[in-house]
Protein backbone atom coordinates (compact mmCIF):
# COMPACT_ATOMS: atom_id res chain seq x y z
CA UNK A 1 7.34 1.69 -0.97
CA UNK A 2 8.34 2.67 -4.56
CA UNK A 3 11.27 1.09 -6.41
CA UNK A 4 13.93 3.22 -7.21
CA UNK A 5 14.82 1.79 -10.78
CA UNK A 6 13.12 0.13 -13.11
CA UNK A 7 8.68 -0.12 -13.16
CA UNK A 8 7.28 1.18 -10.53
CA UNK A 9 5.84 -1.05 -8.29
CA UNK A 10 2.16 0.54 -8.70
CA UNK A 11 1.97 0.36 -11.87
CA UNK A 12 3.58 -3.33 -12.14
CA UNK A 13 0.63 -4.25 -9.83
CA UNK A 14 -1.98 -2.60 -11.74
CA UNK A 15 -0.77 -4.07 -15.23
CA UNK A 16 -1.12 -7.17 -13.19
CA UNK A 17 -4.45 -7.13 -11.71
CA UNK A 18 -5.89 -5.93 -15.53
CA UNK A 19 -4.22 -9.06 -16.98
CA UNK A 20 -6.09 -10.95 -14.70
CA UNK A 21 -9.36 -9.29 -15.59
CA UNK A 22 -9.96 -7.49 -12.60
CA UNK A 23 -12.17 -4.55 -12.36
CA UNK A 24 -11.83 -3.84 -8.27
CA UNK A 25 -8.14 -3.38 -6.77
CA UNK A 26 -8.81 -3.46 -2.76
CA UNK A 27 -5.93 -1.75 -0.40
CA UNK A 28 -5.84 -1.09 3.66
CA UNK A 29 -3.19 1.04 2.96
CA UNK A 30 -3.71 5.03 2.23
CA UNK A 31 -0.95 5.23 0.57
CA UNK A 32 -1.28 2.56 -1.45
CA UNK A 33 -4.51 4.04 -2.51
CA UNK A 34 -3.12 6.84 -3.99
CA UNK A 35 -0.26 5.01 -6.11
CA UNK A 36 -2.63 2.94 -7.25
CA UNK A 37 -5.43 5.19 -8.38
CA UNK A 38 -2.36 7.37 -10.08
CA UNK A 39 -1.46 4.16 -11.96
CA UNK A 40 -5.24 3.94 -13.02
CA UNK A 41 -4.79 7.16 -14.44
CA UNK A 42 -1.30 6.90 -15.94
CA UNK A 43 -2.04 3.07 -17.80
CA UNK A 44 -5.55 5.00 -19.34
CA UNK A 45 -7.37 1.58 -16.96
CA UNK A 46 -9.69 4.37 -14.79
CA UNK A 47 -12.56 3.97 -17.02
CA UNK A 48 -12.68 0.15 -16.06
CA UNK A 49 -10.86 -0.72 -12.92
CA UNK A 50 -10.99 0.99 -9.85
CA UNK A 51 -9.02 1.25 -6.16
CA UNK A 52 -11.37 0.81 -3.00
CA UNK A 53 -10.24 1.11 0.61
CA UNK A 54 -11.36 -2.55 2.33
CA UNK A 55 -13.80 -0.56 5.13
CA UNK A 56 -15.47 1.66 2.08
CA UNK A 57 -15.94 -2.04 -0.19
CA UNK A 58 -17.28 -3.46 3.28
CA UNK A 59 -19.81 -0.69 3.69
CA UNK A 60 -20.99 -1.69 -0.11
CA UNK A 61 -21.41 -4.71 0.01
CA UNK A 62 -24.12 -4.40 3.60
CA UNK A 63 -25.41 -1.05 2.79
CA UNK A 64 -28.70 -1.48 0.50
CA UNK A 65 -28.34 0.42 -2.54
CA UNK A 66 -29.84 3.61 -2.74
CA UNK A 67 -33.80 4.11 -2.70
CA UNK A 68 -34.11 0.37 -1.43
CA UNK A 69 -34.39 -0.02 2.12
């Protein structure tokens, strides 16, 4: 859950997973989701990173890309 003082926890994680050069952040958790795509928002980081529920970057990586079968 959220912190009630000081950085939010989202966004803490987000700065994080930028420093580290990330461009995929992958959560189980719906709510996570959404904090963390807010955060994308907030930190101006949505035109580089993104959040992807596990089962949808699962269903990526087997399904062929589109027009290839």
């Amino acid at each position: 859950m959220d912190l009630k003082r000081g950085e939010r926890i989202n966004n803490l994680r987000v700065k994080q997973a930028h420093a580290a050069g990330a461009d995929t952040i992958a959560t189980g958790c719906a709510y996570c989701l959404h904090m963390l795509q807010d955060s994308l928002k907030l930190l101006n980081y949505d035109d580089t990173m993104r959040v992807v529920d596990i089962a949808s970057l699962v269903a990526e990586s087997i399904e062929p890309p589109a027009g290839k079968k």
